[in-house]
Protein backbone atom coordinates (compact mmCIF):
# COMPACT_ATOMS: atom_id res chain seq x y z
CA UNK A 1 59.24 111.08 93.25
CA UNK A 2 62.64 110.95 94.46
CA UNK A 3 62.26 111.72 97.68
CA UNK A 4 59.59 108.87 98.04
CA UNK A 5 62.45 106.46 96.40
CA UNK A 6 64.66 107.70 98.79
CA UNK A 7 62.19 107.49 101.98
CA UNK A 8 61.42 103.61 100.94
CA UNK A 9 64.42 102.58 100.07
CA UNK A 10 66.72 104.05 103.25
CA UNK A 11 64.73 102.38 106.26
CA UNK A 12 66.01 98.60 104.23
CA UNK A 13 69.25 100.16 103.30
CA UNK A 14 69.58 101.33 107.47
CA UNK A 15 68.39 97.77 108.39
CA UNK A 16 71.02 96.07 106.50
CA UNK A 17 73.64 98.26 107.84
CA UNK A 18 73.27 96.99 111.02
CA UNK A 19 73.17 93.88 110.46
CA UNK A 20 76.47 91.86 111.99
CA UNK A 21 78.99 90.89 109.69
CA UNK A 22 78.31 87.30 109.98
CA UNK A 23 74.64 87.50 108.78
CA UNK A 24 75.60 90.81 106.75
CA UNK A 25 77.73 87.70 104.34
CA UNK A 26 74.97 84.96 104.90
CA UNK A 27 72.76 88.23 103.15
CA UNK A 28 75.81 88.46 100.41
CA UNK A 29 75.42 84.64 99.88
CA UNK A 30 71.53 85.13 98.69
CA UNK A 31 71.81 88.11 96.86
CA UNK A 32 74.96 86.11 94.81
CA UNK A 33 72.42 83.54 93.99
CA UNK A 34 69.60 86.17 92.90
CA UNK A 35 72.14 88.25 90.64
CA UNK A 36 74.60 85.55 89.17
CA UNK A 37 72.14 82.61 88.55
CA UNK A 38 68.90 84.01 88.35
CA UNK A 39 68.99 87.65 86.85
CA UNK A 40 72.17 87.13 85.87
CA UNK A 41 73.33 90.70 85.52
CA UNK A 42 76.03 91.79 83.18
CA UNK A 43 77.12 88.03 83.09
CA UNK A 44 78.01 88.47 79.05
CA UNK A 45 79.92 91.60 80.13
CA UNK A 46 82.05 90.50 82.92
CA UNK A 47 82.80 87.02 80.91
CA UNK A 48 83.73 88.77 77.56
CA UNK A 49 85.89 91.25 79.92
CA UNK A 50 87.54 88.10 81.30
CA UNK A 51 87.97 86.78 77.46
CA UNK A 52 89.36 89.38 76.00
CA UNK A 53 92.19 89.36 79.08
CA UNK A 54 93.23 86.40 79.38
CA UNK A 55 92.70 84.47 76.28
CA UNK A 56 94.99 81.75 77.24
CA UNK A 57 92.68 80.71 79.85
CA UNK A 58 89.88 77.91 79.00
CA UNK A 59 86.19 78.69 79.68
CA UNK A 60 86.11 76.48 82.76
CA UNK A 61 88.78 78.39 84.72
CA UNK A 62 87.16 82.18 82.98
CA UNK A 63 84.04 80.76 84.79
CA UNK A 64 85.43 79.85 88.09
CA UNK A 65 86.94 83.42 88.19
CA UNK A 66 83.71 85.23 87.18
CA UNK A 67 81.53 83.02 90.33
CA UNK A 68 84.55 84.47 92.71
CA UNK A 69 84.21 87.70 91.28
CA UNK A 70 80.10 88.02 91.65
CA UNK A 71 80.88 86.56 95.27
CA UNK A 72 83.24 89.87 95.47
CA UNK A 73 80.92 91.55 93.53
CA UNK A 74 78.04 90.80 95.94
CA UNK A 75 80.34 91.18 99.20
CA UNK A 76 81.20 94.75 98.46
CA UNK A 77 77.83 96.14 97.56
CA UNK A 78 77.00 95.50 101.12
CA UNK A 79 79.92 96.46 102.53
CA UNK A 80 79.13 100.10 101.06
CA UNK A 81 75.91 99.80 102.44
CA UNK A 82 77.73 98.87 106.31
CA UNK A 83 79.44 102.15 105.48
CA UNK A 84 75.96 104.33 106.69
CA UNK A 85 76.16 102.70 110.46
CA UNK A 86 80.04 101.11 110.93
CA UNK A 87 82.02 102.39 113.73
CA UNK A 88 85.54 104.06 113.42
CA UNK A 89 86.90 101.58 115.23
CA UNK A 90 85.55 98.49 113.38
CA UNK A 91 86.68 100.55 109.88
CA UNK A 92 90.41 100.50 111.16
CA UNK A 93 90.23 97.02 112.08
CA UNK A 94 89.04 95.71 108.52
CA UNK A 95 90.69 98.26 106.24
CA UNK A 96 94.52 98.74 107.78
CA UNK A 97 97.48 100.22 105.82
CA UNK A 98 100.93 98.52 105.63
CA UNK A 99 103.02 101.38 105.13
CA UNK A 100 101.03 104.96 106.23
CA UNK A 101 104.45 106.32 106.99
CA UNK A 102 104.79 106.20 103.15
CA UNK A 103 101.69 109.00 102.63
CA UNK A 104 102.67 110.34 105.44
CA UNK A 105 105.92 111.76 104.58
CA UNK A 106 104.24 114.04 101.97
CA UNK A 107 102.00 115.56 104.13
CA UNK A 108 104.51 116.38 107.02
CA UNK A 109 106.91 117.78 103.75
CA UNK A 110 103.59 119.90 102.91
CA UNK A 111 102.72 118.17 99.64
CA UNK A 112 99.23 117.91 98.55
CA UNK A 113 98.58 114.05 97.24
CA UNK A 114 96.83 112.64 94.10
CA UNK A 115 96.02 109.46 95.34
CA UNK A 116 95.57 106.38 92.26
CA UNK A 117 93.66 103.62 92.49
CA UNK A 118 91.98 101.12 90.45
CA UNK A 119 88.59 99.68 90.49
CA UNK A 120 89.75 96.62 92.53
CA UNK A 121 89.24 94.98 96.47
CA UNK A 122 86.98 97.54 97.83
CA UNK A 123 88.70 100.59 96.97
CA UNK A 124 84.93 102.44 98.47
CA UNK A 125 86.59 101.76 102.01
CA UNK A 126 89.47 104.12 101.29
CA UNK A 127 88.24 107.21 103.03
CA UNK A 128 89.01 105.54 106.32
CA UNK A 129 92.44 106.84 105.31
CA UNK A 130 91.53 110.56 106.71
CA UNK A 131 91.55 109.35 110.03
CA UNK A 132 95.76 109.14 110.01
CA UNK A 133 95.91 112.12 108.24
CA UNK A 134 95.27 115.79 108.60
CA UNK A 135 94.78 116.54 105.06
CA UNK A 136 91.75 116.92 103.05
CA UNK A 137 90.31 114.50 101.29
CA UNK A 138 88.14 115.17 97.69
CA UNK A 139 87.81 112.00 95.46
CA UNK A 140 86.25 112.73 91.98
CA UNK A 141 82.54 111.42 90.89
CA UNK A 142 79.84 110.90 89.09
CA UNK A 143 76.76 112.17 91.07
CA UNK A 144 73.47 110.06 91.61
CA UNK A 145 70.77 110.80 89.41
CA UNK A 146 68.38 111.01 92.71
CA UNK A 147 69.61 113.70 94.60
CA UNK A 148 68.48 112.34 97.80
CA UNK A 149 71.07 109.40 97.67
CA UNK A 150 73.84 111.69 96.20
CA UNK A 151 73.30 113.96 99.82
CA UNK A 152 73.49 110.79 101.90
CA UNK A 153 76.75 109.92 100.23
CA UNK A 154 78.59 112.98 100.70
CA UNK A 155 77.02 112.88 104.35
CA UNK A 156 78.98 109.75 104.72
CA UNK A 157 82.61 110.48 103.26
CA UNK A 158 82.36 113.89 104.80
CA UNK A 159 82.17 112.12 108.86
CA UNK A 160 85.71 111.09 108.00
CA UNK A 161 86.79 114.67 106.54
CA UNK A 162 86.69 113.34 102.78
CA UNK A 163 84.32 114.95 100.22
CA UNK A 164 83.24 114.03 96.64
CA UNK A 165 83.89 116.73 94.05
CA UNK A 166 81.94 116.14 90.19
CA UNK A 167 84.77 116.60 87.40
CA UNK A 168 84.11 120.57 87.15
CA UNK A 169 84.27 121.03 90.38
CA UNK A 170 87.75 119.82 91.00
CA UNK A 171 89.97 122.28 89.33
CA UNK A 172 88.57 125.26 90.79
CA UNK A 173 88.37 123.15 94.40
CA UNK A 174 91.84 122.33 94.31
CA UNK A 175 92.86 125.51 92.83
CA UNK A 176 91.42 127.59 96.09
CA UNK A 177 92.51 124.89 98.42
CA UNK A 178 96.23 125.46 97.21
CA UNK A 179 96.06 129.00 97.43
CA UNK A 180 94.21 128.79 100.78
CA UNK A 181 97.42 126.49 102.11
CA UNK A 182 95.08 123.72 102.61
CA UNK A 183 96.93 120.42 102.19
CA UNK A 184 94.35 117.77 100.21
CA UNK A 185 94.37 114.31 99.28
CA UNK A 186 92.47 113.62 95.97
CA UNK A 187 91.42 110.18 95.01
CA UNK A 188 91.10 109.19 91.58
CA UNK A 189 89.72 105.37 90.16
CA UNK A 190 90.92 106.32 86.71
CA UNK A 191 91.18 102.62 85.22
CA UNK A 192 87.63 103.05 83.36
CA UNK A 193 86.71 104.15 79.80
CA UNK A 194 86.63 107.57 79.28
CA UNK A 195 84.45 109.24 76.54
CA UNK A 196 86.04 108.80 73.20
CA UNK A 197 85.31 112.07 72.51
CA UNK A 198 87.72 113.03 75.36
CA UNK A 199 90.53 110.19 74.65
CA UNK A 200 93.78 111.74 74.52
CA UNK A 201 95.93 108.68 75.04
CA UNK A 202 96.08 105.56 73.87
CA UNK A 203 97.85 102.49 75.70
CA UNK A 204 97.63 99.09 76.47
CA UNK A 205 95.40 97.98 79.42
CA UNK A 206 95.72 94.01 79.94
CA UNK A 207 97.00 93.27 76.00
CA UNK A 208 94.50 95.57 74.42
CA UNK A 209 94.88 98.82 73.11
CA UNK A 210 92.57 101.23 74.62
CA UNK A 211 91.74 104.50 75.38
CA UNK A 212 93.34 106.13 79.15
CA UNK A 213 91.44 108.66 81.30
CA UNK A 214 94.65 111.06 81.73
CA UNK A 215 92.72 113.86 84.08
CA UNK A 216 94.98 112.71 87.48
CA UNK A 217 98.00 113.31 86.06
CA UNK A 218 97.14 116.10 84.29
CA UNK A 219 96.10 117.73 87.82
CA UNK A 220 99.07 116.99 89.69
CA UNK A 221 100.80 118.26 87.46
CA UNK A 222 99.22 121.93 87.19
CA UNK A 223 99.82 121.86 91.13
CA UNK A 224 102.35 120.52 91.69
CA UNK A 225 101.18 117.40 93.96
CA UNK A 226 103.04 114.01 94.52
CA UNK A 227 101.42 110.67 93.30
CA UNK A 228 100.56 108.00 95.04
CA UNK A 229 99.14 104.21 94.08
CA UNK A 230 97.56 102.46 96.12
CA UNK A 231 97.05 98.42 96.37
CA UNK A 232 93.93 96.71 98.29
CA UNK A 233 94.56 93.06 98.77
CA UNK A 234 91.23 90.90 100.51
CA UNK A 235 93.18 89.16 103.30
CA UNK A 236 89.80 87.56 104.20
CA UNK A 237 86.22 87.97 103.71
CA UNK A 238 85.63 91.17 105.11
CA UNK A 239 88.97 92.47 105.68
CA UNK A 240 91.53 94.29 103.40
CA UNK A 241 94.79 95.12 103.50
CA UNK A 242 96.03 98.93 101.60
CA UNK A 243 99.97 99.70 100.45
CA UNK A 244 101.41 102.90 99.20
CA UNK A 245 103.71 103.59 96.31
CA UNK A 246 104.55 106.86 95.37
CA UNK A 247 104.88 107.15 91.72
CA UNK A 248 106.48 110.40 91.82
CA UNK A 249 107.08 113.75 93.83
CA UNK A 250 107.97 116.11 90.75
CA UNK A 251 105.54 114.87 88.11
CA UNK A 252 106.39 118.05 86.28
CA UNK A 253 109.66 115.92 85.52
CA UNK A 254 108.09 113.75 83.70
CA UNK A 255 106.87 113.36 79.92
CA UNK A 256 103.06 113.99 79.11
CA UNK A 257 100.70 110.37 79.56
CA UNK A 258 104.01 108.48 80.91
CA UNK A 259 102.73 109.08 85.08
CA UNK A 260 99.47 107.58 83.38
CA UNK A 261 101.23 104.58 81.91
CA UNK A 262 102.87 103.73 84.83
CA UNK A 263 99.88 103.60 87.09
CA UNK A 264 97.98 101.60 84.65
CA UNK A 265 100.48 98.88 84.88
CA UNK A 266 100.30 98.98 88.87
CA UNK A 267 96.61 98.45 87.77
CA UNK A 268 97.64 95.33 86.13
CA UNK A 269 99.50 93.78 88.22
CA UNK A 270 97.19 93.65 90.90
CA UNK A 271 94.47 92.22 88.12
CA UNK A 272 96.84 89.66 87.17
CA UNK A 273 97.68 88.09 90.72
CA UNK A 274 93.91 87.58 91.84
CA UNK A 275 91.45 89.26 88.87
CA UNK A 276 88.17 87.91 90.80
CA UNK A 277 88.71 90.93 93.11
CA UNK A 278 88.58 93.55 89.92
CA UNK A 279 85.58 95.57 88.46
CA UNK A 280 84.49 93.13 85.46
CA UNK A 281 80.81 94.68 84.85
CA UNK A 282 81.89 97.98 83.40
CA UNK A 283 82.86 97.72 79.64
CA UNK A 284 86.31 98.55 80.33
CA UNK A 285 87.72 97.80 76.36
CA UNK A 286 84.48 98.69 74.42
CA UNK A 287 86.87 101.55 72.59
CA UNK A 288 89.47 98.83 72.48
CA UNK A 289 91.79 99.58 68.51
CA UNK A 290 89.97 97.22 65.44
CA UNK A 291 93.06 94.78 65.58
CA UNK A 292 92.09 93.60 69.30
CA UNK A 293 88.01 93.16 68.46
């Protein structure tokens, strides 16, 4: 059964990837109208999310920042899909880095990276980052339940020398790689809910007091690796714009959660200067402390 999914569903999935950007966006424009006003998928989610963060806004201006956001929303679904079929040349063009020199540095001092990000611009474009770099690139994730779909996304990342590792993989990946002398660069999106189960600190994320996934930090510092944040800003429809800041070279230096803490508010200040380009459909605060329900 999956493999008939898969053989339906990748001829329209090829099609659209070849589409031009100009109709590629005219294609965003319908599917905006399909999901935000006639499905209307996760609307309750995305404007409690909105809510809960800024309170101080009224319902009118909440609402004019979820449409912008399902526009986003809508925008990058098909820009993952451009990823099966877009040239090299046509990635550097629309995803560029201000400051490379800044990653860089660590690589030419032989430091593998941990490489932060939050769930904001399209952070999917990222792996066009390989291409300046001679490192390897893992980035942790959750695989696709059809196994078909999960191959053709590892085909992807892996033409640009990046590669998607699931959460038990990683240790023992990175472990080998370090005692191979292989320099990697490992991407974490760690701005989500983790399990509660598996909530070992507690901070605050936009006001509200919520759990902190805490495995990035934890890794760099079992092998020693610098840490890196990095900002996507939408310049224009189509075309994004990626800064480094290194957050540390010795994280060992440092006290337990507080690497964490400081990447979260690099989160946050990116949400807070245009939040229509953040993730609002995941139920980010659904652990969120009894005082901020």
């Amino acid at each position: 059964m999956q493999f008939l999914i898969y053989i339906i569903v990748y001829p329209f999935l090829w099609l659209i990837s070849i589409l031009p950007f100009r109709l590629l966006y005219l294609f965003s424009d319908f599917i905006f109208v399909i999901i935000y006003h006639i499905v209307g998928y996760r609307k309750k989610v995305v404007f409690d999310n909105l809510k809960l963060c800024f309170p101080n806004k009224s319902e009118k201006e909440l609402k004019h920042i979820s449409k912008k956001f399902y526009h986003h929303f809508c925008d990058m679904m098909l820009e993952s899909i451009k990823s099966l079929t877009i040239s090299e040349a046509e990635m550097k063009k629309r995803f560029t880095f201000t400051n490379i020199e800044e990653i860089q540095q660590h690589e030419n001092n032989n430091r593998s990276i941990v490489l932060m990000c939050g769930h904001y611009g399209n952070f999917e474009w990222i792996f066009i980052l390989q291409k300046h770099m001679k490192s390897k690139g893992y980035a942790v994730y959750k695989p696709l339940a059809n196994k078909y779909f999960d191959a053709l996304i590892k085909r992807i990342r892996a033409k640009y020398n990046s590669y998607l590792t699931t959460t038990k993989e990683t240790i023992p990946t990175l472990i080998k790689a370090k005692r191979d002398g292989e320099l990697t660069i490992n991407g974490f999106a760690a701005d989500q809910s983790p399990k509660i189960n598996k909530a070992f600190h507690w901070n605050t994320f936009m006001g509200i007091n919520v759990p902190i996934h805490t495995g990035a930090e934890m890794l760099a510092k079992k092998l020693d690796m610098a840490v890196v944040f990095f900002a996507v800003k939408k310049v224009k429809r189509g075309y994004y714009e990626t800064s480094f800041k290194t957050i540390t070279t010795t994280p060992k230096n440092y006290e337990n959660y507080e690497i964490t803490d400081i990447y979260i508010k690099l989160v946050e200040q990116q949400i807070i200067e245009a939040p229509e380009y953040y993730l609002w459909t995941h139920k980010r605060w659904k652990h969120r402390d009894k005082e901020d329900k």
